[in-house]
C-alpha atoms as a PDB file:
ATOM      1  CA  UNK A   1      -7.000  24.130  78.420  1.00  0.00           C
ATOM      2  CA  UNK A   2     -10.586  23.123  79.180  1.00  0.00           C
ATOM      3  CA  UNK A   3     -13.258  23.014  76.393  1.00  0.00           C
ATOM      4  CA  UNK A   4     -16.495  25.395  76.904  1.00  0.00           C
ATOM      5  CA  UNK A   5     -19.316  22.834  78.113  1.00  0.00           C
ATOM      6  CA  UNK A   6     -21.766  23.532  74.727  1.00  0.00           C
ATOM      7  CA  UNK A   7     -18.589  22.168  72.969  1.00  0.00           C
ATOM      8  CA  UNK A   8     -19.054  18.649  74.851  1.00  0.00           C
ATOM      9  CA  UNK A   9     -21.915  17.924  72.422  1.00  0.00           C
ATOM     10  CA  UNK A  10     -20.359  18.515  69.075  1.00  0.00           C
ATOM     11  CA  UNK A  11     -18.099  15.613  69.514  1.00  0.00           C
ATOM     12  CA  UNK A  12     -20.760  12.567  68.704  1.00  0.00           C
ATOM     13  CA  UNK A  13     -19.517   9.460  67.512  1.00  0.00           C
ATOM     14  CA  UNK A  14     -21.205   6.160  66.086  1.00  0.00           C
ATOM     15  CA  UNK A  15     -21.656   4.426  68.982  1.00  0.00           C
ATOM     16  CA  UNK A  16     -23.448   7.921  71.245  1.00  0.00           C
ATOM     17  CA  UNK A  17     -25.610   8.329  68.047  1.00  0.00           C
ATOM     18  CA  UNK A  18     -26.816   4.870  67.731  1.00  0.00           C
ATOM     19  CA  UNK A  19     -27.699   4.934  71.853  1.00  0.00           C
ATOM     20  CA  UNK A  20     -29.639   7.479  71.454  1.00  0.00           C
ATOM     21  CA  UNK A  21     -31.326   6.877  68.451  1.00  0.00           C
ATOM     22  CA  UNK A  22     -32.189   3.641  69.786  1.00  0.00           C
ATOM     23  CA  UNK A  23     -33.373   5.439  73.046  1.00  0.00           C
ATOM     24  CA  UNK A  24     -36.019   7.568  70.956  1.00  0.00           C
ATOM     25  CA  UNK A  25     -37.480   4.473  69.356  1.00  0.00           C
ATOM     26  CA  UNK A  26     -37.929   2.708  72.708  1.00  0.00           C
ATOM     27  CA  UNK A  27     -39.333   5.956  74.396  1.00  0.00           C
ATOM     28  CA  UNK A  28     -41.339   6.184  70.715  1.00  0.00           C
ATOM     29  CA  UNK A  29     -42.428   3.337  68.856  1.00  0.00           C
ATOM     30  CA  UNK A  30     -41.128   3.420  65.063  1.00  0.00           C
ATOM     31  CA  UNK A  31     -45.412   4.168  64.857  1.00  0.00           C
ATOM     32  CA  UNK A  32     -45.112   7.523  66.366  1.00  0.00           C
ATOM     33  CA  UNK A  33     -41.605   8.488  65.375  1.00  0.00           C
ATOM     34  CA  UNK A  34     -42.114  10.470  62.516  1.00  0.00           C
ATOM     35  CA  UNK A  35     -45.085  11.852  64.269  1.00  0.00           C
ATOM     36  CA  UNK A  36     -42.395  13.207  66.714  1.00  0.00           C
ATOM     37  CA  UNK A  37     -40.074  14.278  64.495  1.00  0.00           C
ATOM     38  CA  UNK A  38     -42.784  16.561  62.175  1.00  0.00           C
ATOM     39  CA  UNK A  39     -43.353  18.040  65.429  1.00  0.00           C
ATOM     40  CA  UNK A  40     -39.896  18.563  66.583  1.00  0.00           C
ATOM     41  CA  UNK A  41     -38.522  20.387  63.075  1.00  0.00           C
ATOM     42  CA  UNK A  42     -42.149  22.261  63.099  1.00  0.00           C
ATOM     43  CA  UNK A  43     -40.623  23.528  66.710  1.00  0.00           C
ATOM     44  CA  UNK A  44     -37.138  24.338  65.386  1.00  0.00           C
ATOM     45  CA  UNK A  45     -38.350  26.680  62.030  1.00  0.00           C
ATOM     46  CA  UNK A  46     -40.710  28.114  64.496  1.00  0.00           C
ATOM     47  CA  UNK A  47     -37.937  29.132  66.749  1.00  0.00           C
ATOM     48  CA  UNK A  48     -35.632  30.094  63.532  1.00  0.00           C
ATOM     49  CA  UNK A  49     -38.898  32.184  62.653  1.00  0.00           C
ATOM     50  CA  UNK A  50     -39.273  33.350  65.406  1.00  0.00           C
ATOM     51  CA  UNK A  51     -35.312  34.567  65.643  1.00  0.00           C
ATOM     52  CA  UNK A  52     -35.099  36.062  63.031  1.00  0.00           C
ATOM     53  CA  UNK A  53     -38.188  37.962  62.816  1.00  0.00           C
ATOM     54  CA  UNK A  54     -39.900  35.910  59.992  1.00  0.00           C
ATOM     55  CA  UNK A  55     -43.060  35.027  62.344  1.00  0.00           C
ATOM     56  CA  UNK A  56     -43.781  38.921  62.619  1.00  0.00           C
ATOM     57  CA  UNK A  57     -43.583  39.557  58.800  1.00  0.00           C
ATOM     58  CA  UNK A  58     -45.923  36.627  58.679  1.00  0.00           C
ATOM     59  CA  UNK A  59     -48.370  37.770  60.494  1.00  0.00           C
ATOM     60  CA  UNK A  60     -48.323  41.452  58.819  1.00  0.00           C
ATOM     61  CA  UNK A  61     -49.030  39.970  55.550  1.00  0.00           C
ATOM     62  CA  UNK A  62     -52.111  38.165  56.794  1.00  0.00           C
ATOM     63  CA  UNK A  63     -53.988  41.057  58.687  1.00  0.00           C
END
């Protein structure tokens, strides 16, 4: 039985989450992490917005 490839990501430990959080600050800086982070959840309700057809209601009740 193989597992689908998207399913390769779900199983995150510890140890892969602390890499790669301590990736992002050395990429970062703990100055401009929540910088990147507003900017990255701003992206993902944009998207979700954007899915589900929120961004067009939006912009029918401001015209």
């Amino acid at each position: 039985m193989h597992a689908e490839p998207y399913l390769l990501f779900i199983n995150l430990g510890v140890p892969e989450l602390s890499i790669i959080v301590l990736l992002v600050l050395i990429l970062f800086g703990p100055g401009k992490l929540p910088g990147v982070m507003k900017s990255l959840g701003d992206g993902v309700r944009q998207f979700k917005d954007a899915a589900s057809g929120e961004a067009a209601k939006k912009a029918d009740k401001t015209e």
